[in-house]
C-alpha atoms as a PDB file:
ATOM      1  CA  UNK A   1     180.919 156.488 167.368  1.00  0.00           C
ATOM      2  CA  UNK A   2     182.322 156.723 171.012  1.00  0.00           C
ATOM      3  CA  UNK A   3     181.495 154.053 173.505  1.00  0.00           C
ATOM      4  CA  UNK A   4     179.069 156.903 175.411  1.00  0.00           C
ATOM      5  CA  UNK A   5     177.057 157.296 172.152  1.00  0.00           C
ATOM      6  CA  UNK A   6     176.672 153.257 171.474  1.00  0.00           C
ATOM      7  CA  UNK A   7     173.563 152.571 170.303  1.00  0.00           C
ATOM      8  CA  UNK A   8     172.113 149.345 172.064  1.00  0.00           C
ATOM      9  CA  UNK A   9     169.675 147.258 170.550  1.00  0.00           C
ATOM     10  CA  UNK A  10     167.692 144.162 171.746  1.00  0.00           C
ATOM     11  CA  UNK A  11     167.214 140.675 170.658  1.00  0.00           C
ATOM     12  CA  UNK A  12     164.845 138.434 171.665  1.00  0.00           C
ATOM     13  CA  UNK A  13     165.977 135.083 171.614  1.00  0.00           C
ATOM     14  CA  UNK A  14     166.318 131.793 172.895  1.00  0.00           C
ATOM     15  CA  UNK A  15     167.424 130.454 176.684  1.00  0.00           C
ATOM     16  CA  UNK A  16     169.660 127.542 174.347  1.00  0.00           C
ATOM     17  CA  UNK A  17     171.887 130.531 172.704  1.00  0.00           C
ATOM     18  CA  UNK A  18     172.549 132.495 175.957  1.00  0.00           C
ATOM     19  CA  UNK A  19     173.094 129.471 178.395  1.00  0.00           C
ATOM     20  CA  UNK A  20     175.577 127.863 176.264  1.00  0.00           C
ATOM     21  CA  UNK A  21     177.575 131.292 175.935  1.00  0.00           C
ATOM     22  CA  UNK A  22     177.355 131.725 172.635  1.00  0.00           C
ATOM     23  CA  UNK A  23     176.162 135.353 172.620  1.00  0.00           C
ATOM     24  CA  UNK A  24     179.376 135.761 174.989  1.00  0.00           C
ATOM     25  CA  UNK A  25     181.772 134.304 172.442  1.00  0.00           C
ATOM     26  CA  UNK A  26     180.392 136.356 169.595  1.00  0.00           C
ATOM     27  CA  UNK A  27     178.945 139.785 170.745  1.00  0.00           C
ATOM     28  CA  UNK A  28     182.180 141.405 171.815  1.00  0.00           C
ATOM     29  CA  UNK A  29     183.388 140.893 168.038  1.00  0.00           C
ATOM     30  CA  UNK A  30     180.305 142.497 166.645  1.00  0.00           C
ATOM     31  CA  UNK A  31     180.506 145.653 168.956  1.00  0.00           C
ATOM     32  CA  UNK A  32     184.311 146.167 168.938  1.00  0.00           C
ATOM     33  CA  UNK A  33     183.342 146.160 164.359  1.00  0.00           C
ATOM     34  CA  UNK A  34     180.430 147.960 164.956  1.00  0.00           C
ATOM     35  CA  UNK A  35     180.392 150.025 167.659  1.00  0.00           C
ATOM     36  CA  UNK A  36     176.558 148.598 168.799  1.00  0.00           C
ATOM     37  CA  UNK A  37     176.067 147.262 172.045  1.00  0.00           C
ATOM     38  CA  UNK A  38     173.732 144.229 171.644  1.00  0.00           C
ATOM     39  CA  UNK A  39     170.891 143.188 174.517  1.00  0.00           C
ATOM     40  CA  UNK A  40     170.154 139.723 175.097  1.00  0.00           C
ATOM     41  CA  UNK A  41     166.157 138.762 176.426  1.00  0.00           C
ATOM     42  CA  UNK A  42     167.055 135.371 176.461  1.00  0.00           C
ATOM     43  CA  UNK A  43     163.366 133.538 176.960  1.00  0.00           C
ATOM     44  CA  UNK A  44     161.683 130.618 175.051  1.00  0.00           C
ATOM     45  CA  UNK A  45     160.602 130.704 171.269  1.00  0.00           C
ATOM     46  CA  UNK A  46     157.335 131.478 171.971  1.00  0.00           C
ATOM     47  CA  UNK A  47     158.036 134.412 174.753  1.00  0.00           C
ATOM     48  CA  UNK A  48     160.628 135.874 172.305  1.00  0.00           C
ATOM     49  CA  UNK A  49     158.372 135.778 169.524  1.00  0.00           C
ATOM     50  CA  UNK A  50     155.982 137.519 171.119  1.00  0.00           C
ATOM     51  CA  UNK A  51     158.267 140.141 172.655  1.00  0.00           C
ATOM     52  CA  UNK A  52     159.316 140.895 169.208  1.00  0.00           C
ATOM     53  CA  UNK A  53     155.679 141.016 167.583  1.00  0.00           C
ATOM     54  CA  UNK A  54     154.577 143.801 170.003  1.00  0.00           C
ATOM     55  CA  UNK A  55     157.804 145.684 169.112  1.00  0.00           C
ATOM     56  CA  UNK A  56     160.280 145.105 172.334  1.00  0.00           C
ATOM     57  CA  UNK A  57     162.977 143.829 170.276  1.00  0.00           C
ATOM     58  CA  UNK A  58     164.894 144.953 167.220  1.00  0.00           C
ATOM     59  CA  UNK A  59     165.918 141.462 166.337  1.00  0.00           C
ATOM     60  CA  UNK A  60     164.066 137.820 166.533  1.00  0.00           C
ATOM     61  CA  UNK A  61     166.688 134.775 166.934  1.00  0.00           C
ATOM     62  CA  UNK A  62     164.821 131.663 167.617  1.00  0.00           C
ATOM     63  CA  UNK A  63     164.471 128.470 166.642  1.00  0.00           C
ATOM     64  CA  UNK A  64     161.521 127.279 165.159  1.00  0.00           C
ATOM     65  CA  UNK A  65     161.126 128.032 161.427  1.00  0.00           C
ATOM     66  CA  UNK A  66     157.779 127.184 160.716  1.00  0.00           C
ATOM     67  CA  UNK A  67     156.754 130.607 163.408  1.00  0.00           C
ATOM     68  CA  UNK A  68     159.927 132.218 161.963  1.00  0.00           C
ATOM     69  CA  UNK A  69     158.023 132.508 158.564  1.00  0.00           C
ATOM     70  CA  UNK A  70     154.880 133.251 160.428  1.00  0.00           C
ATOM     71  CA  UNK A  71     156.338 136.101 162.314  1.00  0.00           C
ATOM     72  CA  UNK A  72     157.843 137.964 158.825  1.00  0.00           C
ATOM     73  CA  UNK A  73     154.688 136.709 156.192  1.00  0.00           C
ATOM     74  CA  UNK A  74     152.473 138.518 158.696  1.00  0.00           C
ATOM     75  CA  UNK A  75     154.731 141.906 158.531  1.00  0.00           C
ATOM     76  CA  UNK A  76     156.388 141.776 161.818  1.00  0.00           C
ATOM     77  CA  UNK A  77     159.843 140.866 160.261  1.00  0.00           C
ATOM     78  CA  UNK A  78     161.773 142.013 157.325  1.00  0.00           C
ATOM     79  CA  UNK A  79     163.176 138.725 156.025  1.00  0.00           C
ATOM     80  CA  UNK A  80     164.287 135.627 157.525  1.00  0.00           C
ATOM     81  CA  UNK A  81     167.890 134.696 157.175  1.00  0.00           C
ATOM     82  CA  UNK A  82     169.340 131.182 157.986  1.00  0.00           C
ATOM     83  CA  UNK A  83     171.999 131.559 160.757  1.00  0.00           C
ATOM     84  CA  UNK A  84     173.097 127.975 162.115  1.00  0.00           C
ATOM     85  CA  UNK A  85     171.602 124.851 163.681  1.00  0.00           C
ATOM     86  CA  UNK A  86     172.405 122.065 165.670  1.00  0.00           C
ATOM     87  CA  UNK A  87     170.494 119.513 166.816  1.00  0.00           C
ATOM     88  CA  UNK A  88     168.345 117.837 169.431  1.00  0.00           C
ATOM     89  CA  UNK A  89     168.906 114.593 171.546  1.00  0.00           C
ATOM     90  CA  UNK A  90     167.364 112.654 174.226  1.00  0.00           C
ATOM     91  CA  UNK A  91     169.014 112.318 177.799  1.00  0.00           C
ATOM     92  CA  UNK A  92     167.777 109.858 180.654  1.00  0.00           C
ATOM     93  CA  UNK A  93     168.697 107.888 183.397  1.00  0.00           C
ATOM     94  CA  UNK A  94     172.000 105.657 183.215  1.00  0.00           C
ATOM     95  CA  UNK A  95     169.432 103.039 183.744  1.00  0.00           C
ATOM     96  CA  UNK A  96     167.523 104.017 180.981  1.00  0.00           C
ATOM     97  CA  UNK A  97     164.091 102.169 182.014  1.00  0.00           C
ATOM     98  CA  UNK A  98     162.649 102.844 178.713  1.00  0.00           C
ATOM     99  CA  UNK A  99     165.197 100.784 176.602  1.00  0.00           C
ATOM    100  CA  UNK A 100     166.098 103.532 174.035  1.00  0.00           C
ATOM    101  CA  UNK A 101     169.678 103.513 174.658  1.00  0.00           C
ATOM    102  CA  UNK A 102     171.136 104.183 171.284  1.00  0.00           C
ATOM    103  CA  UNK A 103     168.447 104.334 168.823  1.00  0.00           C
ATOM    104  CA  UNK A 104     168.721 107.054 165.779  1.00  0.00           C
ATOM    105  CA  UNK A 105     164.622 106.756 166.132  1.00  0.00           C
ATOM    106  CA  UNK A 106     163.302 109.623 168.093  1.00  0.00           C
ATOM    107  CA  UNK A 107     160.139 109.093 167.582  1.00  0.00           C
ATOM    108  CA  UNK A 108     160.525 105.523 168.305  1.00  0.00           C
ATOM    109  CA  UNK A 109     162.203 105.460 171.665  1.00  0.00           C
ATOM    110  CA  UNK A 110     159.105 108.078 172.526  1.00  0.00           C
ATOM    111  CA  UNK A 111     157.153 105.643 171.974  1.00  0.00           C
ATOM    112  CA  UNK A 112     158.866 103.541 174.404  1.00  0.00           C
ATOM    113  CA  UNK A 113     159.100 106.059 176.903  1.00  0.00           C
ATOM    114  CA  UNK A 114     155.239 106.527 177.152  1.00  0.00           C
ATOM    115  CA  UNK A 115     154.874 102.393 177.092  1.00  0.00           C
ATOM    116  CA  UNK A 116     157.072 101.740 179.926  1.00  0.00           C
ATOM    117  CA  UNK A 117     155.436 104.777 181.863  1.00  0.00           C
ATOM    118  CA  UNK A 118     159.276 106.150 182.784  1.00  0.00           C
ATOM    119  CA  UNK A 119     159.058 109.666 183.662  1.00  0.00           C
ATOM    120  CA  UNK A 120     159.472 112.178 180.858  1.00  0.00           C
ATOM    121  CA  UNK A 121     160.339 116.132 181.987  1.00  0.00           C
ATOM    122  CA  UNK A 122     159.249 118.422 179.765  1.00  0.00           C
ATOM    123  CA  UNK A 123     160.131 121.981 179.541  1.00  0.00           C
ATOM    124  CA  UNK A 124     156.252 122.966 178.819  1.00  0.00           C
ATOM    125  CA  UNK A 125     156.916 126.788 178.109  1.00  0.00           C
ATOM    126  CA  UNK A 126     156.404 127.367 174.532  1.00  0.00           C
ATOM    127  CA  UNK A 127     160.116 127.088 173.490  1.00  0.00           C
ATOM    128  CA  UNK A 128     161.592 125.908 170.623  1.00  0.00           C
ATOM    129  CA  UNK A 129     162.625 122.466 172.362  1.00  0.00           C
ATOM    130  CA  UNK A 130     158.838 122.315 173.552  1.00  0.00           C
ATOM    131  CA  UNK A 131     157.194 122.882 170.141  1.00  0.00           C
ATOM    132  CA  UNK A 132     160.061 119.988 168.941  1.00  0.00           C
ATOM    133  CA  UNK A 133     158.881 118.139 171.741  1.00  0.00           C
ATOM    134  CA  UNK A 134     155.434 117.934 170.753  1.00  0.00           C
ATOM    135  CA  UNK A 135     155.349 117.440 167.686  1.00  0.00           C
ATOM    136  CA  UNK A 136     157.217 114.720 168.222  1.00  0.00           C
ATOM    137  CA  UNK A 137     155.180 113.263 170.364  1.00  0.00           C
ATOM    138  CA  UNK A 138     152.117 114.063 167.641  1.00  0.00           C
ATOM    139  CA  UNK A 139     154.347 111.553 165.237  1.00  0.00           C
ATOM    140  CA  UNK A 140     154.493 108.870 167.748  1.00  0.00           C
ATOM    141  CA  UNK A 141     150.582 109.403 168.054  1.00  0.00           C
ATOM    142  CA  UNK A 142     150.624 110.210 171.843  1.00  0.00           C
ATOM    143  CA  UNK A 143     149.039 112.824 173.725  1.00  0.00           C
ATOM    144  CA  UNK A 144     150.893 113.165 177.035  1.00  0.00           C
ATOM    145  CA  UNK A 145     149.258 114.421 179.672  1.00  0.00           C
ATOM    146  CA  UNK A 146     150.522 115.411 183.477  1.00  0.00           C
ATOM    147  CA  UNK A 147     147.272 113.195 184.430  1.00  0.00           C
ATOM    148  CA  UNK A 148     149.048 109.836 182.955  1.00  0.00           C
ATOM    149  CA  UNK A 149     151.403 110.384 186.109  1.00  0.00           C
ATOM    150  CA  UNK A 150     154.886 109.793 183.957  1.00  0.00           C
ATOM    151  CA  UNK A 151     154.618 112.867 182.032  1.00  0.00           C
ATOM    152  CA  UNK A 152     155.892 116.466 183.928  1.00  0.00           C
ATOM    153  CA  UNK A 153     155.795 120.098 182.907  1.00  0.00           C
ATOM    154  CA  UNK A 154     158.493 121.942 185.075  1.00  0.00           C
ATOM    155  CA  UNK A 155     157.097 125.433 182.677  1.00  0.00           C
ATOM    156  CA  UNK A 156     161.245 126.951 183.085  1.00  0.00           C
ATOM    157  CA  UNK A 157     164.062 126.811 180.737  1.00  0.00           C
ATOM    158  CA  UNK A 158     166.834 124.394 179.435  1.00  0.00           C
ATOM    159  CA  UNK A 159     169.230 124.792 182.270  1.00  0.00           C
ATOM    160  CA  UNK A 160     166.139 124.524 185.043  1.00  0.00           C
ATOM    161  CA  UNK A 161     164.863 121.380 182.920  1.00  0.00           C
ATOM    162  CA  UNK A 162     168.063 119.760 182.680  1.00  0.00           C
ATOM    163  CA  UNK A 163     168.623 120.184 186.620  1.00  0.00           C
ATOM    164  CA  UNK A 164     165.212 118.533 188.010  1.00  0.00           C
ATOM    165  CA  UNK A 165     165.955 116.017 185.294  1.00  0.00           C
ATOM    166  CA  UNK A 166     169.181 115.094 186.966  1.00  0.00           C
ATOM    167  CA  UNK A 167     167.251 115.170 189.999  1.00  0.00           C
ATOM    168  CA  UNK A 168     164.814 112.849 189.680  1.00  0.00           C
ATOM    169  CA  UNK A 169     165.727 111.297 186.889  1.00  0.00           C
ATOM    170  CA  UNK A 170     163.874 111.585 183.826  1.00  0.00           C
ATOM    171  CA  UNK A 171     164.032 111.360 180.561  1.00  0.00           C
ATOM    172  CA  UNK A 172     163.834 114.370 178.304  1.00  0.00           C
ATOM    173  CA  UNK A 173     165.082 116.571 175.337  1.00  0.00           C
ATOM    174  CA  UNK A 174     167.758 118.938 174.664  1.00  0.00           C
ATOM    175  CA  UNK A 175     169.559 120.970 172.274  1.00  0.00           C
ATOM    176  CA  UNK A 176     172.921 119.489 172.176  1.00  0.00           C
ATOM    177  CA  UNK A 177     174.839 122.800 172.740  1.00  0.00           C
ATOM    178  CA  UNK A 178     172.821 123.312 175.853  1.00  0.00           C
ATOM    179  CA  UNK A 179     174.136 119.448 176.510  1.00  0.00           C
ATOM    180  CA  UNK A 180     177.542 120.274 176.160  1.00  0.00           C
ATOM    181  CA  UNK A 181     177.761 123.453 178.010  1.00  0.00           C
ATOM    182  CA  UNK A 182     175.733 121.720 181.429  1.00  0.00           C
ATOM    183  CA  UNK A 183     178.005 120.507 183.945  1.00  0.00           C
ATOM    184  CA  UNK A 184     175.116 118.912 186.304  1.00  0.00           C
ATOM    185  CA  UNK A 185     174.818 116.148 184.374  1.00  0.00           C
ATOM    186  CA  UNK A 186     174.691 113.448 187.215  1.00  0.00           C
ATOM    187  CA  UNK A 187     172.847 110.231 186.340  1.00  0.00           C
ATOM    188  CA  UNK A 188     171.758 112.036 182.741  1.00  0.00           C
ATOM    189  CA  UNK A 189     173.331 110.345 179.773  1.00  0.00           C
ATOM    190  CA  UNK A 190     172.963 110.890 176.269  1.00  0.00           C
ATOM    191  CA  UNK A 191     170.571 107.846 174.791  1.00  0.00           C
ATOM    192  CA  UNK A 192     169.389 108.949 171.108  1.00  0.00           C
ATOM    193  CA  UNK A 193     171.037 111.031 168.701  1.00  0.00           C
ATOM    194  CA  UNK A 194     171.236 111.475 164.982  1.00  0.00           C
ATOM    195  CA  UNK A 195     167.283 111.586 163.658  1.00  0.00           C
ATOM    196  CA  UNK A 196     167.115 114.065 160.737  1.00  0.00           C
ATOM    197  CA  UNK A 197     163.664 114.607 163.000  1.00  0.00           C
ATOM    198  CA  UNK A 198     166.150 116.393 165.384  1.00  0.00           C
ATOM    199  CA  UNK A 199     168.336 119.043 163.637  1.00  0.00           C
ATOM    200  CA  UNK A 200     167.141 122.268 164.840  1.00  0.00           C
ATOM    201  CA  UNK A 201     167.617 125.539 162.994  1.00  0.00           C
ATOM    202  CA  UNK A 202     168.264 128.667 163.660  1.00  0.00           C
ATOM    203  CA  UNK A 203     167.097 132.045 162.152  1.00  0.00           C
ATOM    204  CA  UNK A 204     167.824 135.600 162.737  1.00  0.00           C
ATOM    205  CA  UNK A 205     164.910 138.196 161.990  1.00  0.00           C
ATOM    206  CA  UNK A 206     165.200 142.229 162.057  1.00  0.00           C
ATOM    207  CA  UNK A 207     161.894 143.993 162.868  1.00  0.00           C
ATOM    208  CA  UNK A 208     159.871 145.536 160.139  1.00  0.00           C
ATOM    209  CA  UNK A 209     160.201 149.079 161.419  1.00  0.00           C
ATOM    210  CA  UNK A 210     156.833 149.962 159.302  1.00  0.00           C
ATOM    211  CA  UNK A 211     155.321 148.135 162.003  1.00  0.00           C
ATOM    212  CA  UNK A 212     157.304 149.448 164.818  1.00  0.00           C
ATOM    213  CA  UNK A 213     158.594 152.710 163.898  1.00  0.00           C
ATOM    214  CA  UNK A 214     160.289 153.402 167.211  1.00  0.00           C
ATOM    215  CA  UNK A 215     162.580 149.497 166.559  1.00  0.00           C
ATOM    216  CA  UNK A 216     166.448 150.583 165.957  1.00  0.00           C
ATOM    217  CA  UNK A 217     166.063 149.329 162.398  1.00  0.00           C
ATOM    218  CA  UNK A 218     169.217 150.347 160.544  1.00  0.00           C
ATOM    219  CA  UNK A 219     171.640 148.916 163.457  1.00  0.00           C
ATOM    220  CA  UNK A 220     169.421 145.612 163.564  1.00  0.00           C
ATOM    221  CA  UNK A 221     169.687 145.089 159.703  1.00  0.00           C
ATOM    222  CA  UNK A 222     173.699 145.977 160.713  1.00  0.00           C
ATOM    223  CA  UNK A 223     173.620 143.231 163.230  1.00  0.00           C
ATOM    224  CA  UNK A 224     171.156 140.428 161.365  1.00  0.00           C
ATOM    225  CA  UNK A 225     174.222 141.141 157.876  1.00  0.00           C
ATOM    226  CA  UNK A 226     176.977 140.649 160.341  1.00  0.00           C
ATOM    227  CA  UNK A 227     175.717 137.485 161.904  1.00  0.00           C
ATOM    228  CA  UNK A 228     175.294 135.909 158.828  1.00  0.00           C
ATOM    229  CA  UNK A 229     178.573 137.577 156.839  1.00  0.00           C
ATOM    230  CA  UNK A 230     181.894 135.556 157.172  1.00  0.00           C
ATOM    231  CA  UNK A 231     182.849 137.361 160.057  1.00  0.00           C
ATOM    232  CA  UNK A 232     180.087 136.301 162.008  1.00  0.00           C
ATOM    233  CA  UNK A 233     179.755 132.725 160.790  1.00  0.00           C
ATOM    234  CA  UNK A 234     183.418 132.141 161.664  1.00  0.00           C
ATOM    235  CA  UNK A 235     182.643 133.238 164.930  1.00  0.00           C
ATOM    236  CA  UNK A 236     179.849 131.109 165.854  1.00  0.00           C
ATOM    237  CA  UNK A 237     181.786 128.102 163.721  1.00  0.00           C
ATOM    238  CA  UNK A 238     184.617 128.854 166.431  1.00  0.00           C
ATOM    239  CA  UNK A 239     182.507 128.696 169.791  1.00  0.00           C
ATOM    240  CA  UNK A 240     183.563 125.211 171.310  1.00  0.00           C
ATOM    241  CA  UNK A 241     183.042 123.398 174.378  1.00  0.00           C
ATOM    242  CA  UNK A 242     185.425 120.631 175.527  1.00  0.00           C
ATOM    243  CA  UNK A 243     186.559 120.700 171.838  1.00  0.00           C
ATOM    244  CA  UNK A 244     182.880 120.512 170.352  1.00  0.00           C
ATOM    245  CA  UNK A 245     181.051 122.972 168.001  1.00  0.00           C
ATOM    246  CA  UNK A 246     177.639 123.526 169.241  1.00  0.00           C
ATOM    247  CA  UNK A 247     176.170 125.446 166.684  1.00  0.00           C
ATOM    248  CA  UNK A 248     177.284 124.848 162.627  1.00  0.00           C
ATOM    249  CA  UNK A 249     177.161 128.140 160.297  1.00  0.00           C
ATOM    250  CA  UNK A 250     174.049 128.025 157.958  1.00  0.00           C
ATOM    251  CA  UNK A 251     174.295 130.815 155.920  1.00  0.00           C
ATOM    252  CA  UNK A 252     175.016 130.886 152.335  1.00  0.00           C
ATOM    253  CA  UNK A 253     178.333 133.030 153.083  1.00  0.00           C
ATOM    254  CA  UNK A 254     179.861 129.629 155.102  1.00  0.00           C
ATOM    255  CA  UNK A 255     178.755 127.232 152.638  1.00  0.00           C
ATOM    256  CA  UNK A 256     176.545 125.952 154.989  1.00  0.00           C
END
């Protein structure tokens, strides 16, 4: 197929795969293999899943398996497959007000957080890292509100968040590869890492084209096997920043 024929197609996925580069790292490999051009809507979890559901995307790659399944049991996916993860951690001040300064207890130093009334910035837009967020905040058995004064919804994405974080400061959470790949980090240090509460999957989705006939089916299913073949889990196992992974092969082809 000649580069004026490529087919395109369009994924829906998250701001934490397009703002760390990873779709920049990868893509080239699949379309130089392939010869399919591949679209990035990079919006929150929710916003991407909802793209996809009324048939504006060919493929789903998000980050919250629990509306992956969801999205494919009600017939607007053919199968989810497991692509990668990584995980989330809590940043704050330097000063860290809240005292959570290397707990492995997410939950825990959230529960600090909202006791020591030191401001918390959340993304509040539906994302994966939101619907982390509060369900984390369900197992501490809080129910922050913007009226308690501490608690902030900026409604934008990581890199937005992580900025009027920095900013202020506050307190909030992140998916480490975003982490690694921001360079505004001012005041913002890392404070809690390493809860199993905070590894964060990813999935990739094609679109069931007997739901949306008009979805570029056969080059999604092309695109979904490639991502999660060798070839494409080495690739996303070599995208490093400063030296770091920031997203870990999960499919069955990388022994992951």
């Amino acid at each position: 197929m000649g580069p004026a024929l490529a087919e395109t197609i369009r994924v829906a996925s998250t701001t934490s795969t397009e703002a760390s580069g990873l779709f920049d790292h990868i893509l080239p490999a699949f379309t130089a293999s392939t010869g399919i051009r591949v679209r990035v809507i990079a919006v929150g979890t929710g916003q991407a899943i909802r793209l996809a559901r009324r048939g504006d995307a060919d493929v789903l790659l998000v980050h919250h398996r629990p509306s992956e399944m969801a999205f494919v049991r009600e017939g607007y996916g053919l199968q989810r497959y497991p692509l990668m993860y990584n995980d989330f951690v809590i940043v704050g001040p330097e000063s860290d007000p809240a005292g959570i300064r290397g707990s492995a207890d997410a939950v825990a130093a959230l529960t600090k957080i909202g006791q020591a009334g030191a401001v918390f910035l959340s993304r509040g837009d539906d994302s994966g890292t939101h619907r982390r967020e509060r369900s984390l905040w369900q197992a501490a058995g809080i129910a922050p509100s913007e009226r308690a004064g501490w608690y902030r919804e900026i409604g934008a994405g990581m890199g937005r968040t992580l900025n009027t974080a920095a900013a202020m400061p506050a307190y909030t959470l992140v998916d480490r590869g975003t982490w690694l790949s921001f360079g505004n980090r001012g005041p913002l240090r890392l404070l809690v890492e390493g809860d199993a509460r905070l590894r964060n999957p990813y999935g990739a989705i094609a679109v069931d084209p007997k739901k949306h006939p008009h979805v570029k089916a056969a080059a999604a299913r092309r695109f979904v096997a490639w991502l999660v073949s060798p070839a494409g889990q080495r690739a996303i196992g070599s995208f490093r920043i400063r030296g770091k992974v920031l997203f870990h092969p999960a499919s069955p082809s990388s022994g992951g």
